[in-house]
N, C-alpha and C. Protein backbone atom coordinates (compact mmCIF):
# COMPACT_ATOMS: atom_id res chain seq x y z
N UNK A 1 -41.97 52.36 -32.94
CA UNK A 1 -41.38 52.95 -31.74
C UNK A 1 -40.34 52.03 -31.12
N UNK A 2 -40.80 51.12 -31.15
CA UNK A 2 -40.01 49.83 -30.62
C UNK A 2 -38.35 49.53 -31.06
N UNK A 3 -39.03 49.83 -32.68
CA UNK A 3 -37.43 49.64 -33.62
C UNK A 3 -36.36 50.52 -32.99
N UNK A 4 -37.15 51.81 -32.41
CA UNK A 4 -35.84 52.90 -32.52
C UNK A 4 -35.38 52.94 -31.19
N UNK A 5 -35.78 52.32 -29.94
CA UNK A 5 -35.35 52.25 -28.86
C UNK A 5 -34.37 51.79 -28.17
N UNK A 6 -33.24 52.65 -28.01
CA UNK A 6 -31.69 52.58 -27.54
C UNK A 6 -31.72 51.67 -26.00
N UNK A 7 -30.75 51.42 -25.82
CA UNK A 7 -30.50 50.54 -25.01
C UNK A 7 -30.37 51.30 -23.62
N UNK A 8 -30.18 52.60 -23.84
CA UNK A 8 -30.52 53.55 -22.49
C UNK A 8 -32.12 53.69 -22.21
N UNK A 9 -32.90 53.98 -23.64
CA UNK A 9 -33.78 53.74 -23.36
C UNK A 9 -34.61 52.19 -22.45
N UNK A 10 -34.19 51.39 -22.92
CA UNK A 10 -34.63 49.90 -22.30
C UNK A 10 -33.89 50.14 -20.86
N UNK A 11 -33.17 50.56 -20.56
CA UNK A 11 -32.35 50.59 -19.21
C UNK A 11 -33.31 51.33 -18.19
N UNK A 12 -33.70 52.48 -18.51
CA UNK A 12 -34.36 53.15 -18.07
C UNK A 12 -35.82 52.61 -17.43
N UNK A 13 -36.49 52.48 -19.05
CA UNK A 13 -37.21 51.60 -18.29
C UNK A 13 -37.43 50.58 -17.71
N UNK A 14 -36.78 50.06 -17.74
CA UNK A 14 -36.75 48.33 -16.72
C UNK A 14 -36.11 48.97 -15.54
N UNK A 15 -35.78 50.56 -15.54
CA UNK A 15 -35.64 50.78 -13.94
C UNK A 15 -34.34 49.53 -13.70
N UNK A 16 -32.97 49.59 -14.69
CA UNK A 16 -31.60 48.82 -14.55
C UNK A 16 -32.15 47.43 -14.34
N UNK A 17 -33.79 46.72 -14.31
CA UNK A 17 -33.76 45.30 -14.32
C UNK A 17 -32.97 44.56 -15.23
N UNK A 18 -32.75 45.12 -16.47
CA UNK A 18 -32.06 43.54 -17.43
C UNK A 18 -30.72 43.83 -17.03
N UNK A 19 -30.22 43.95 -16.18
CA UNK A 19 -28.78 43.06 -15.42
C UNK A 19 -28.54 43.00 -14.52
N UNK A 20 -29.74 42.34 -13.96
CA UNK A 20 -30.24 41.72 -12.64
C UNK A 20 -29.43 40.59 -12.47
N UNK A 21 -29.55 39.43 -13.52
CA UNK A 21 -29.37 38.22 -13.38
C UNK A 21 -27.63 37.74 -14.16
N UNK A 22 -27.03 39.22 -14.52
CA UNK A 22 -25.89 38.95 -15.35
C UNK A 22 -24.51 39.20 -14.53
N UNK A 23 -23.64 37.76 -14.79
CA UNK A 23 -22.95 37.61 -13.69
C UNK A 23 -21.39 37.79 -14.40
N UNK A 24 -20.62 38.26 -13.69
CA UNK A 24 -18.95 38.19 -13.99
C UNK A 24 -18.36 37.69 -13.41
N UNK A 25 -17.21 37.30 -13.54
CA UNK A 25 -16.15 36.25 -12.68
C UNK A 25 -15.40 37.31 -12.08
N UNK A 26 -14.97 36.64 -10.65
CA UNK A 26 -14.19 37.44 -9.94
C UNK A 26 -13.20 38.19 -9.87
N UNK A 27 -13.01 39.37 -9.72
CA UNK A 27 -11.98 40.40 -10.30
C UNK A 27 -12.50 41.31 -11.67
N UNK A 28 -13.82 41.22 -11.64
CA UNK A 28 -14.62 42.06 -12.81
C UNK A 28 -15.89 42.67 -12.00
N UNK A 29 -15.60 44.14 -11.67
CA UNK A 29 -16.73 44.64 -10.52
C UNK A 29 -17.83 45.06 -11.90
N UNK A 30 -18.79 44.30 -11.53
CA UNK A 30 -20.00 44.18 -12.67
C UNK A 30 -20.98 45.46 -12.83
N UNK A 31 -20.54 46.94 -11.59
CA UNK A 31 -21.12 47.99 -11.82
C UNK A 31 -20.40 48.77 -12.57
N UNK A 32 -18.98 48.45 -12.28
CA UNK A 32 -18.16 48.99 -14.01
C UNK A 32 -18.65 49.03 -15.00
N UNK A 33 -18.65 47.19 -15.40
CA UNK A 33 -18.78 46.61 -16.53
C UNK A 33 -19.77 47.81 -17.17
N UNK A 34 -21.10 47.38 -16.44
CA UNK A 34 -22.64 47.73 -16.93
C UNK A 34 -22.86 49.70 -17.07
N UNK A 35 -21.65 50.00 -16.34
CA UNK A 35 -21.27 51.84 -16.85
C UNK A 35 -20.75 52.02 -18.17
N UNK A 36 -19.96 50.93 -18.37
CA UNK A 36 -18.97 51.39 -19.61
C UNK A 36 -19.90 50.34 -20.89
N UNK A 37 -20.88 49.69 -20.64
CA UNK A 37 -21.56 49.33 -21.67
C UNK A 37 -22.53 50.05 -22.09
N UNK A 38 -23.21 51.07 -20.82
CA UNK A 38 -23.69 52.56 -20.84
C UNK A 38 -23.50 53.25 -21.52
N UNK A 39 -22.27 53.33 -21.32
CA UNK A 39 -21.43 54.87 -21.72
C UNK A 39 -20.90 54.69 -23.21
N UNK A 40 -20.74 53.31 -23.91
CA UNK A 40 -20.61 53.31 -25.22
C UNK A 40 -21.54 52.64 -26.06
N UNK A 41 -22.59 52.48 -25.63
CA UNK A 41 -23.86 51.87 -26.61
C UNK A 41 -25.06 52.30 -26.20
N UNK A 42 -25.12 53.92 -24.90
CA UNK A 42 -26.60 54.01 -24.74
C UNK A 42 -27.72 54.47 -26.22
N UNK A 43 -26.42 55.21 -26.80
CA UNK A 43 -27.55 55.93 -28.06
C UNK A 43 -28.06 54.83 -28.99
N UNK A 44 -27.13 53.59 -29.36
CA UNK A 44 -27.50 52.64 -30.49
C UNK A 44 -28.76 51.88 -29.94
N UNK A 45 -29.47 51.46 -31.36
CA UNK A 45 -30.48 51.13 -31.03
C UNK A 45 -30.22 49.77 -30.70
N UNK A 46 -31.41 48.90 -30.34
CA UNK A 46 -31.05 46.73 -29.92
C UNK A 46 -31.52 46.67 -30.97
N UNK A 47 -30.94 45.48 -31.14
CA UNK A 47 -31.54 44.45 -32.17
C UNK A 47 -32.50 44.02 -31.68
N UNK A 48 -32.86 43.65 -30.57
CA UNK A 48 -33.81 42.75 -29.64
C UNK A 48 -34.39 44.13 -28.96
N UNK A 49 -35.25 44.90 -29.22
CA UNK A 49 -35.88 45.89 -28.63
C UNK A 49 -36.98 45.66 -27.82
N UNK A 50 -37.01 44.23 -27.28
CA UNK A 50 -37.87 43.81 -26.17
C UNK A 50 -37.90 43.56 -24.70
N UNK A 51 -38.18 44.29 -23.61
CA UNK A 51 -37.73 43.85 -22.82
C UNK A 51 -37.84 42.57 -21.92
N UNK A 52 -38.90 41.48 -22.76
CA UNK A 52 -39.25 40.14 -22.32
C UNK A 52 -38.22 39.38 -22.40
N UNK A 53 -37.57 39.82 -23.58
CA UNK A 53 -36.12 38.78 -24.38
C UNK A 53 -34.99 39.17 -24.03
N UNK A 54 -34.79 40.94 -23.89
CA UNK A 54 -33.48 41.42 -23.78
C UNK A 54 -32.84 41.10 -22.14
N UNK A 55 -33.59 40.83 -21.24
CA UNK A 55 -33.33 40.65 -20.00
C UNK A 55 -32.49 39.06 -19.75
N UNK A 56 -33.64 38.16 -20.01
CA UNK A 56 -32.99 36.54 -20.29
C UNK A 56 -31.73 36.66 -21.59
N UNK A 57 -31.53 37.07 -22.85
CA UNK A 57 -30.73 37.23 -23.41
C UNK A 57 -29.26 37.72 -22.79
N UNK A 58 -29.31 38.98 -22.38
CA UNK A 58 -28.20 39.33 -21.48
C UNK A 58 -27.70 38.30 -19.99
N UNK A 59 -28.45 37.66 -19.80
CA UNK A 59 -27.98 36.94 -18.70
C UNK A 59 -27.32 35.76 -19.52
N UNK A 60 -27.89 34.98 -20.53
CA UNK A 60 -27.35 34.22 -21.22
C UNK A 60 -26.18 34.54 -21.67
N UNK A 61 -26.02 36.00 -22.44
CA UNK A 61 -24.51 36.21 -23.21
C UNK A 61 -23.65 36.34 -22.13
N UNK A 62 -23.71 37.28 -20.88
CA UNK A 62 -22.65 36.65 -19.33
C UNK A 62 -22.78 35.27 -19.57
N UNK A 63 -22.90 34.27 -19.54
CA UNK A 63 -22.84 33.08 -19.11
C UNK A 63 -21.79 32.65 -20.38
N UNK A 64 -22.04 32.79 -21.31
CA UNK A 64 -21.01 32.49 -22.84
C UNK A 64 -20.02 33.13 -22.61
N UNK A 65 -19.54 34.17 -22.22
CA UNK A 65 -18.48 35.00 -22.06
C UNK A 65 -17.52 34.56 -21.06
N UNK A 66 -18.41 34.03 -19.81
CA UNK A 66 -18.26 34.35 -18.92
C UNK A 66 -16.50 33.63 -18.24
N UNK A 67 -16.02 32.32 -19.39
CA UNK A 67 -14.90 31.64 -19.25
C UNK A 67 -14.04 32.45 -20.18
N UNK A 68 -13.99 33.14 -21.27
CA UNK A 68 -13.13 34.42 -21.53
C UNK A 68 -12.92 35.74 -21.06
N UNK A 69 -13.92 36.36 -20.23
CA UNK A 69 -13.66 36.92 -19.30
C UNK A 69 -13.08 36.74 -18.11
N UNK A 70 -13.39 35.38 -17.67
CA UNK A 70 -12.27 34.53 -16.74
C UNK A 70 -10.66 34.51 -17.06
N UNK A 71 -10.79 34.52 -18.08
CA UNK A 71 -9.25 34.42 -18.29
C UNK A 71 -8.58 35.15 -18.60
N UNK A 72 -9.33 36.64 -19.30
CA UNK A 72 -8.68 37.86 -19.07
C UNK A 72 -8.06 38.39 -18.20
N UNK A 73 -9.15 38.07 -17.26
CA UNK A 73 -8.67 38.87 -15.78
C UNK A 73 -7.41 38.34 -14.69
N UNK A 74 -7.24 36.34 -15.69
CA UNK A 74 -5.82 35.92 -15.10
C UNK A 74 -5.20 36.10 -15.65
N UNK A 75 -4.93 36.52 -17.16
CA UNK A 75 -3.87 36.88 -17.57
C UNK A 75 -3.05 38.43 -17.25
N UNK A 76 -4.57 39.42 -16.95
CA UNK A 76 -4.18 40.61 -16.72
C UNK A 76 -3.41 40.88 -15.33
N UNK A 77 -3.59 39.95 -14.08
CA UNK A 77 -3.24 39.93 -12.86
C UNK A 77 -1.66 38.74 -12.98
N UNK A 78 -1.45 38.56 -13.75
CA UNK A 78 0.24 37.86 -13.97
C UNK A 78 1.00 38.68 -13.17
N UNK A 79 1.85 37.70 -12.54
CA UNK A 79 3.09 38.56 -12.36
C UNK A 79 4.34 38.22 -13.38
N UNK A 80 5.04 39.32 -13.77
CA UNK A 80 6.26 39.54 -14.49
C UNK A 80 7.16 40.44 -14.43
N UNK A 81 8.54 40.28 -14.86
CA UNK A 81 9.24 40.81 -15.15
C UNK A 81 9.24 41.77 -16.52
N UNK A 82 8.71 43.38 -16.90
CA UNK A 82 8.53 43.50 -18.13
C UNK A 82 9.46 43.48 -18.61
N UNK A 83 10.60 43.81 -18.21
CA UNK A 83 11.89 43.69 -19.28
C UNK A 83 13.14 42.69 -19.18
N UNK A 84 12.05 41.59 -18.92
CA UNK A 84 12.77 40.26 -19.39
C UNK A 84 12.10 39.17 -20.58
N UNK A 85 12.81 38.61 -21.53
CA UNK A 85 12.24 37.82 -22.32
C UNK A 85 12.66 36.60 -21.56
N UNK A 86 13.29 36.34 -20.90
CA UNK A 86 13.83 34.92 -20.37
C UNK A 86 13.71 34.94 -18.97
N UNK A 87 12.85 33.88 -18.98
CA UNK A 87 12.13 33.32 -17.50
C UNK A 87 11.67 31.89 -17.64
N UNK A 88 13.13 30.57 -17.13
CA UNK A 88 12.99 29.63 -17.53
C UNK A 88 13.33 28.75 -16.34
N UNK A 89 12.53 28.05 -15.85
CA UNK A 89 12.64 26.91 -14.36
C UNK A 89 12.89 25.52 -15.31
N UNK A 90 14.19 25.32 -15.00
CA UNK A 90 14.92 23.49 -15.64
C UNK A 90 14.44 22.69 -14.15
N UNK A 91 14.13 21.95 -14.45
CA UNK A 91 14.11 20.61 -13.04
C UNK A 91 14.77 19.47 -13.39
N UNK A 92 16.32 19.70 -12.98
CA UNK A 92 17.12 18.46 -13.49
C UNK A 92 17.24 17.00 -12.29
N UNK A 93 17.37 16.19 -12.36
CA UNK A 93 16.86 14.93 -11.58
C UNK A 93 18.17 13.86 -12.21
N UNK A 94 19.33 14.22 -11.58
CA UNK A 94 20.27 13.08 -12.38
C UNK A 94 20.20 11.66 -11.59
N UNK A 95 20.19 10.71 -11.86
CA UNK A 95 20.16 9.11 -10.83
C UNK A 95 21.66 8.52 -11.63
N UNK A 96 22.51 8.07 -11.15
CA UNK A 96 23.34 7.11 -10.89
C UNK A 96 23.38 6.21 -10.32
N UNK A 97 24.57 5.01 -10.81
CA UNK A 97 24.41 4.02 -10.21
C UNK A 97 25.79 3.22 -10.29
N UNK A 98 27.09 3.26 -9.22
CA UNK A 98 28.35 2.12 -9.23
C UNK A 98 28.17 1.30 -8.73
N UNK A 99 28.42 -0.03 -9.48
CA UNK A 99 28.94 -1.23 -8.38
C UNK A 99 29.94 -1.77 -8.99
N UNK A 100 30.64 -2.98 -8.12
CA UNK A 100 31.61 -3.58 -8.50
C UNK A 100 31.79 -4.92 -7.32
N UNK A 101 33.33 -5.60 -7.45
CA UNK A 101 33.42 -7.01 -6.64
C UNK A 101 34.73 -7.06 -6.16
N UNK A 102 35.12 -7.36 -4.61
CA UNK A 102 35.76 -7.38 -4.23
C UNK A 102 35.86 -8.84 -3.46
N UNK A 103 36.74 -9.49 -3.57
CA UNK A 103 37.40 -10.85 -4.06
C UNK A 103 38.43 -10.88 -3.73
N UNK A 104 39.02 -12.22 -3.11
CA UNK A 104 40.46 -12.78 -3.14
C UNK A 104 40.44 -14.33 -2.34
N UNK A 105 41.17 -14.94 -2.76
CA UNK A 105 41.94 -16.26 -1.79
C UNK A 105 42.92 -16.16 -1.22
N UNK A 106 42.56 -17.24 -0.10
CA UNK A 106 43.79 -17.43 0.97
C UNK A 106 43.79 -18.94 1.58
N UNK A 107 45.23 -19.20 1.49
CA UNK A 107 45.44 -20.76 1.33
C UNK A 107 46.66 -20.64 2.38
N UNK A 108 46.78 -21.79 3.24
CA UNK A 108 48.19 -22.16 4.42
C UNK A 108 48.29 -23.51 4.12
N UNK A 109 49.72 -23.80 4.12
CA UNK A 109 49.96 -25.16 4.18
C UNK A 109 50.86 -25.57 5.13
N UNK A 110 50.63 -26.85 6.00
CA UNK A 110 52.17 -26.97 7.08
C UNK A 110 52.14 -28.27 6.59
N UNK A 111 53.76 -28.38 6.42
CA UNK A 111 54.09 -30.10 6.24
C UNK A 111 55.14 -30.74 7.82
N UNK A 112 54.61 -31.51 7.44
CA UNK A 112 55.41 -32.10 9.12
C UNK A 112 56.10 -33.45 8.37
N UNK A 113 57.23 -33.68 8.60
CA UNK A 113 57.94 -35.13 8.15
C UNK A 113 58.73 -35.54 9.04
N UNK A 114 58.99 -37.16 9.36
CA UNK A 114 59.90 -37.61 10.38
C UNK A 114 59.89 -39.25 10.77
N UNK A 115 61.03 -39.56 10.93
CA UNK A 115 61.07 -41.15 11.54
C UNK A 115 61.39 -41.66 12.89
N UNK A 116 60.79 -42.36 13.53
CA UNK A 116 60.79 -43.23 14.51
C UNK A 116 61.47 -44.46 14.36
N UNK A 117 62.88 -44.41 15.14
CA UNK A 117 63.35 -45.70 15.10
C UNK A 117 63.04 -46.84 15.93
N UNK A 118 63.03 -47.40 16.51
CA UNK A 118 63.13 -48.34 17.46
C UNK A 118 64.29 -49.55 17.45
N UNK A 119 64.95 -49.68 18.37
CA UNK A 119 66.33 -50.58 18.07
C UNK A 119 66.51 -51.54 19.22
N UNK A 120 67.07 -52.80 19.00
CA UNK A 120 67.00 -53.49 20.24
C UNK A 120 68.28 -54.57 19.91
N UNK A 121 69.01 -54.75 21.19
CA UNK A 121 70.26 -55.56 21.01
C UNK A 121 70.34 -56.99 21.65
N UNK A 122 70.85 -57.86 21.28
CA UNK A 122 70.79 -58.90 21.49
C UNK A 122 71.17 -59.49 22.89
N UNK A 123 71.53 -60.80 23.59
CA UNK A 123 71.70 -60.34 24.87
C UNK A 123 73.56 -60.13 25.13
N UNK A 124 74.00 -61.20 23.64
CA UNK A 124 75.05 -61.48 23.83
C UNK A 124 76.21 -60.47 22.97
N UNK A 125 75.35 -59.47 22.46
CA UNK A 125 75.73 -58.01 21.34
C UNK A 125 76.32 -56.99 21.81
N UNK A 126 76.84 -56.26 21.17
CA UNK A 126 76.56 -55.20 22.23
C UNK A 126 76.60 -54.16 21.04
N UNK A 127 76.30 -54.18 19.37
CA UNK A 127 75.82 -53.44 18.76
C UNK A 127 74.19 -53.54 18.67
N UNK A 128 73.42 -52.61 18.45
CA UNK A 128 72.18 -52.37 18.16
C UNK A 128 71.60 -52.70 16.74
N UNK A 129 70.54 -53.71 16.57
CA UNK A 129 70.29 -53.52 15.28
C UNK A 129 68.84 -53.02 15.37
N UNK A 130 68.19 -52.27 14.18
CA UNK A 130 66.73 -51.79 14.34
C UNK A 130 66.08 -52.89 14.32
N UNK A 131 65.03 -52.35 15.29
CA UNK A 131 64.05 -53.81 15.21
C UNK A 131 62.59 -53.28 14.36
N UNK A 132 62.24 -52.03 14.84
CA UNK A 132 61.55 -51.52 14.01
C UNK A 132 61.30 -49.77 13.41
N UNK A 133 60.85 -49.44 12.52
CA UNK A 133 61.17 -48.05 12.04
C UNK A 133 59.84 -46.94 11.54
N UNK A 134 59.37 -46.59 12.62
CA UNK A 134 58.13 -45.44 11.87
C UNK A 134 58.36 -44.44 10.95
N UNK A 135 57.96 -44.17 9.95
CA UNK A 135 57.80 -42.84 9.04
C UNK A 135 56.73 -41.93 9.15
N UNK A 136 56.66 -41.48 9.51
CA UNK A 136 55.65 -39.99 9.56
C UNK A 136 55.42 -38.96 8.33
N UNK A 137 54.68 -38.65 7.75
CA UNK A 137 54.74 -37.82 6.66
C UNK A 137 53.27 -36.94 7.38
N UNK A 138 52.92 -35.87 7.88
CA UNK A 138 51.74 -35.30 8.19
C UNK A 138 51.72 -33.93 7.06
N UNK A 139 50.63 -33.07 6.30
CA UNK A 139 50.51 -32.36 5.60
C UNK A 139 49.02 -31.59 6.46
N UNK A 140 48.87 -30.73 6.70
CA UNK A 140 47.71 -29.19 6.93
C UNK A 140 47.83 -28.63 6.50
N UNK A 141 46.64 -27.82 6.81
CA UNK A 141 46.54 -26.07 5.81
C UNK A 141 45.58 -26.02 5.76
N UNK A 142 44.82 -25.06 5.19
CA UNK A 142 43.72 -24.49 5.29
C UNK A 142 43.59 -23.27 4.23
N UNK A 143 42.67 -23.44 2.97
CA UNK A 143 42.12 -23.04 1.94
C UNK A 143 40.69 -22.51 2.22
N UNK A 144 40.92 -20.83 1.78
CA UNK A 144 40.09 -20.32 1.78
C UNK A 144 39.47 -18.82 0.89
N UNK A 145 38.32 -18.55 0.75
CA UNK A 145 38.07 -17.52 -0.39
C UNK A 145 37.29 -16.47 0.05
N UNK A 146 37.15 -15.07 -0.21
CA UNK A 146 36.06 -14.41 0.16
C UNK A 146 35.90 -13.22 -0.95
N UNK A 147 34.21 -13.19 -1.01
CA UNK A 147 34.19 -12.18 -2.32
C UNK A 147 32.81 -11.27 -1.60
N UNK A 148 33.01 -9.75 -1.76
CA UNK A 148 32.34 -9.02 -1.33
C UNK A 148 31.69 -7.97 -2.77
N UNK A 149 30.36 -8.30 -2.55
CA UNK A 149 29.91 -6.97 -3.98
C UNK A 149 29.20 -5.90 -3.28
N UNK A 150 29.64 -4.64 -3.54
CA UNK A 150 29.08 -3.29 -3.25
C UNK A 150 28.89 -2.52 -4.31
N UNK A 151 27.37 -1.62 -3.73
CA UNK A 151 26.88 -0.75 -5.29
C UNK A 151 26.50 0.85 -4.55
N UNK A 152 26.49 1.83 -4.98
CA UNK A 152 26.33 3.11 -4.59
C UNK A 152 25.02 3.66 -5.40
N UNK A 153 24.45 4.28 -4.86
CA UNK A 153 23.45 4.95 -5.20
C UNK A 153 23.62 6.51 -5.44
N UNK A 154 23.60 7.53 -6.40
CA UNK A 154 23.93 8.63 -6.24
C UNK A 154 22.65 9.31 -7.22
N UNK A 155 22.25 10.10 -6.57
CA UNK A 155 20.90 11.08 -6.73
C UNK A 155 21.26 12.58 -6.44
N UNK A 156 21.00 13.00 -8.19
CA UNK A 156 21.24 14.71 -7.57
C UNK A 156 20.33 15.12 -8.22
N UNK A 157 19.35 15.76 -7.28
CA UNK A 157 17.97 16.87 -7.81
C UNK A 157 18.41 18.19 -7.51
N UNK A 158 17.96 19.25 -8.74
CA UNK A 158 18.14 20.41 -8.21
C UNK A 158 17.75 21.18 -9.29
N UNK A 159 17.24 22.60 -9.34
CA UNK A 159 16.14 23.50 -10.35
C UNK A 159 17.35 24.47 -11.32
N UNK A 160 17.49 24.41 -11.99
CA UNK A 160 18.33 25.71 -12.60
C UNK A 160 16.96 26.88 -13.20
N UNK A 161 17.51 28.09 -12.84
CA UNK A 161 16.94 29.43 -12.79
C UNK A 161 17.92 30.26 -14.14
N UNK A 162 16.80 30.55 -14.87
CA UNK A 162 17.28 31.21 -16.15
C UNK A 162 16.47 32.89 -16.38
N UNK A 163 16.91 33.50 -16.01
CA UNK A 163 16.14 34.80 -16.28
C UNK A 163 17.09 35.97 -16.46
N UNK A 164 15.91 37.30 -17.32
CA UNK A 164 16.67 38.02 -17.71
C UNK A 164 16.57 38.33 -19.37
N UNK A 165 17.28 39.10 -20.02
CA UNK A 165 17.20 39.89 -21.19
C UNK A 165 18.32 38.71 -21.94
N UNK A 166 17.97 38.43 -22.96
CA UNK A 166 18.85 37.47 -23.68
C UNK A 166 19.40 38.49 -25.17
N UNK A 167 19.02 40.04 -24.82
CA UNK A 167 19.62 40.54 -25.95
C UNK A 167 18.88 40.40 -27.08
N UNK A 168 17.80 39.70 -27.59
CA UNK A 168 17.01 39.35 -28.55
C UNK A 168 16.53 40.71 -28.56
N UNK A 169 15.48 41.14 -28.08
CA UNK A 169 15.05 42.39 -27.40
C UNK A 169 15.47 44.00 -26.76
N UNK A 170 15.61 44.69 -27.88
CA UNK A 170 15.79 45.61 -27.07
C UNK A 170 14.74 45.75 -25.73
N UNK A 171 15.38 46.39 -24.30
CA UNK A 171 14.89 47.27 -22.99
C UNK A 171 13.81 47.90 -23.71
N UNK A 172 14.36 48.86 -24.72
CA UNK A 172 13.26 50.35 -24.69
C UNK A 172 11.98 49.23 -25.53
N UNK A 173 12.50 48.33 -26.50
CA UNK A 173 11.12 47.59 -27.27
C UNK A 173 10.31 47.16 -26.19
N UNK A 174 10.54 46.40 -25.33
CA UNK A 174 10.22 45.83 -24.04
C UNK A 174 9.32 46.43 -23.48
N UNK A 175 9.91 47.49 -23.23
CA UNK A 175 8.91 48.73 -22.17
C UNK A 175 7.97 49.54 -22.90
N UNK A 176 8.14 49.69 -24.38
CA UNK A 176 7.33 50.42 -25.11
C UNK A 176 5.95 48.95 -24.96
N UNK A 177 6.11 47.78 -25.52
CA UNK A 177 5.12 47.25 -25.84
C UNK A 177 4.30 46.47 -24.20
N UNK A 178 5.15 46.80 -23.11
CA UNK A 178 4.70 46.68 -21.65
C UNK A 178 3.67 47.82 -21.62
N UNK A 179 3.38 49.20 -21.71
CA UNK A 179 2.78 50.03 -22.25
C UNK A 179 1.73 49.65 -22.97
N UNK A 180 1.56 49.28 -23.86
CA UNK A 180 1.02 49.26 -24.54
C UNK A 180 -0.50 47.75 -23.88
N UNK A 181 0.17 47.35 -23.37
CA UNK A 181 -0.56 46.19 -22.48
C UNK A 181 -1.33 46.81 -21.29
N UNK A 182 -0.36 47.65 -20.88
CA UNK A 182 -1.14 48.35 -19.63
C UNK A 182 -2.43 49.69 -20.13
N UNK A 183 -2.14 49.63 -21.39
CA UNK A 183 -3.38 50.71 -22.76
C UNK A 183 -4.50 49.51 -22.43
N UNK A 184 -4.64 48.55 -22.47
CA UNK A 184 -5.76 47.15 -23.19
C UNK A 184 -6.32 47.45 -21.48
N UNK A 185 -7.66 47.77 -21.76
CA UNK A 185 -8.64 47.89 -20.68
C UNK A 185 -10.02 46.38 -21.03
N UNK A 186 -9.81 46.17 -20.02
CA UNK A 186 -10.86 44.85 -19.98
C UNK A 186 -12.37 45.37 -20.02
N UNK A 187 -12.68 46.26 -19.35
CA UNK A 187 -14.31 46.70 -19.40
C UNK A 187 -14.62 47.46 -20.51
N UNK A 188 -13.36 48.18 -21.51
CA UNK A 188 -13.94 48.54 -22.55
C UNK A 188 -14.04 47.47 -23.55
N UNK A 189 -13.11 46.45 -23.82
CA UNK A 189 -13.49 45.35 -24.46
C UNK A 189 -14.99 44.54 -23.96
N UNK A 190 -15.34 44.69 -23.19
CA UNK A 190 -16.42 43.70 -22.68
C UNK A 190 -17.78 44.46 -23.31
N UNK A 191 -17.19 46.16 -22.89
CA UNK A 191 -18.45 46.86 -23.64
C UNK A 191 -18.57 46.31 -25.26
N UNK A 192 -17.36 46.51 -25.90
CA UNK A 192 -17.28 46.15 -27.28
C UNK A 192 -18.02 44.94 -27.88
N UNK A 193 -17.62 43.96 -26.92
CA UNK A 193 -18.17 42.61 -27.38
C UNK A 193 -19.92 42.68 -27.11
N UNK A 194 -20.13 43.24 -26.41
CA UNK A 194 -21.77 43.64 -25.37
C UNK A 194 -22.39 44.36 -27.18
N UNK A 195 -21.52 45.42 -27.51
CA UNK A 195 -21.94 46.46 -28.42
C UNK A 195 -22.27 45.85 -29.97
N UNK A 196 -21.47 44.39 -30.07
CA UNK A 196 -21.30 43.73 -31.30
C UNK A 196 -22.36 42.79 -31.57
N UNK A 197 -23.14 42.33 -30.35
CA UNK A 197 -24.29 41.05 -30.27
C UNK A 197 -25.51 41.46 -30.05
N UNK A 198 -25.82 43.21 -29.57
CA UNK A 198 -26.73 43.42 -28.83
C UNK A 198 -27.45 44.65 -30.02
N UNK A 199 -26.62 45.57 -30.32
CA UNK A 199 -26.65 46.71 -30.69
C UNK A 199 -26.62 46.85 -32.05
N UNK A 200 -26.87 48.35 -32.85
CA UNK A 200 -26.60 48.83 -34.59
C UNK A 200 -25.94 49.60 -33.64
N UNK A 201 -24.93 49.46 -34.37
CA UNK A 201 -23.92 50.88 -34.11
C UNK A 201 -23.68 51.47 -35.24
N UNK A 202 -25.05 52.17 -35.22
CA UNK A 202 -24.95 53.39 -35.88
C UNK A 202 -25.46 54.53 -35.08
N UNK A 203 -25.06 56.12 -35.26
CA UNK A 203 -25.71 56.84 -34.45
C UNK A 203 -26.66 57.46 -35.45
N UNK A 204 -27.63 57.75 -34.81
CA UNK A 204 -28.93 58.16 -35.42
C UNK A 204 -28.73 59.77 -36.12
């Protein structure tokens, strides 16, 4: 009796207990799930036709699933453009860097030259002869240098935005196989996978 007992049957009687304890990740309403695993595996019989095992079992296989079903449900909630193949964020970050030296000398010179005579005449003379004679030679100026180094810093950040149809793709291919994505139902796959570990799918 045991062998031939469908999984509606076990449902029934456990009065919906064996998926008490079976959990889905958020954005998977788990009274769906457990309709559409209903609705396509009540007639097949379990492999596990017990309800001591089939209860802890099912809570276990949610728990294995339970990070690919996670990620269904982020891939299915994406946002996109369907009829674009090109959707590309560049983050360009250029750094530069000038320097250089600014330099020169500067030099003055003053020359000063000149003589001092001194002359004195005798009492009984009355030409002058030198008695004595200064020379002066004086030289100044002032030597000097200055060197200045400056460097620039130049930083340009900024995102380039690439989107849009690059022609690879036909529009109508685009939208046909966008379609075809919005066909892929998550709770009937979940039944499927439920129907593949649990069940004979065969009908009697």
């Amino acid at each position: 009796m045991l062998s031939k007992l469908t999984l509606l049957g076990l449902h029934k009687y456990s009065d919906g207990d064996i998926w008490d304890d079976l959990e889905f990740p958020e954005g998977i309403d788990k009274e769906t799930a457990i309709n559409e695993i209903l609705r396509q595996c009540s007639e097949f019989c379990l492999l596990y036709p017990d309800l001591d095992y089939i209860k802890p079992a099912i809570t276990a296989w949610g728990r294995k699933w339970y990070f690919t079903f996670e990620k269904w449900i982020t891939v299915i909630n994406t946002e996109y453009e369907p009829l674009w193949n090109l959707d590309v964020h560049i983050d360009i970050d250029d750094d530069g860097s000038k320097s250089g030296d600014k330099s020169g000398n500067t030099s003055a010179t003053t020359n000063i030259s000149g003589s001092n005579t001194h002359q004195n005449a005798a009492y009984d003379a009355e030409d002058f002869k030198n008695a004595e004679k200064d020379i002066r030679s004086d030289e100044s100026g002032s030597t000097g240098s200055s060197s200045e180094k400056w460097s620039e810093a130049d930083k340009n950040a900024h995102t380039e935005y690439r989107r849009g149809n690059q022609g690879i793709t036909q529009s109508q291919q685009m939208l046909l196989a966008e379609l075809d994505v919005r066909t892929w139902n998550i709770y009937q796959h979940i039944a499927d996978i439920f129907a593949n570990e649990f069940c004979i799918t065969l009908y009697a």
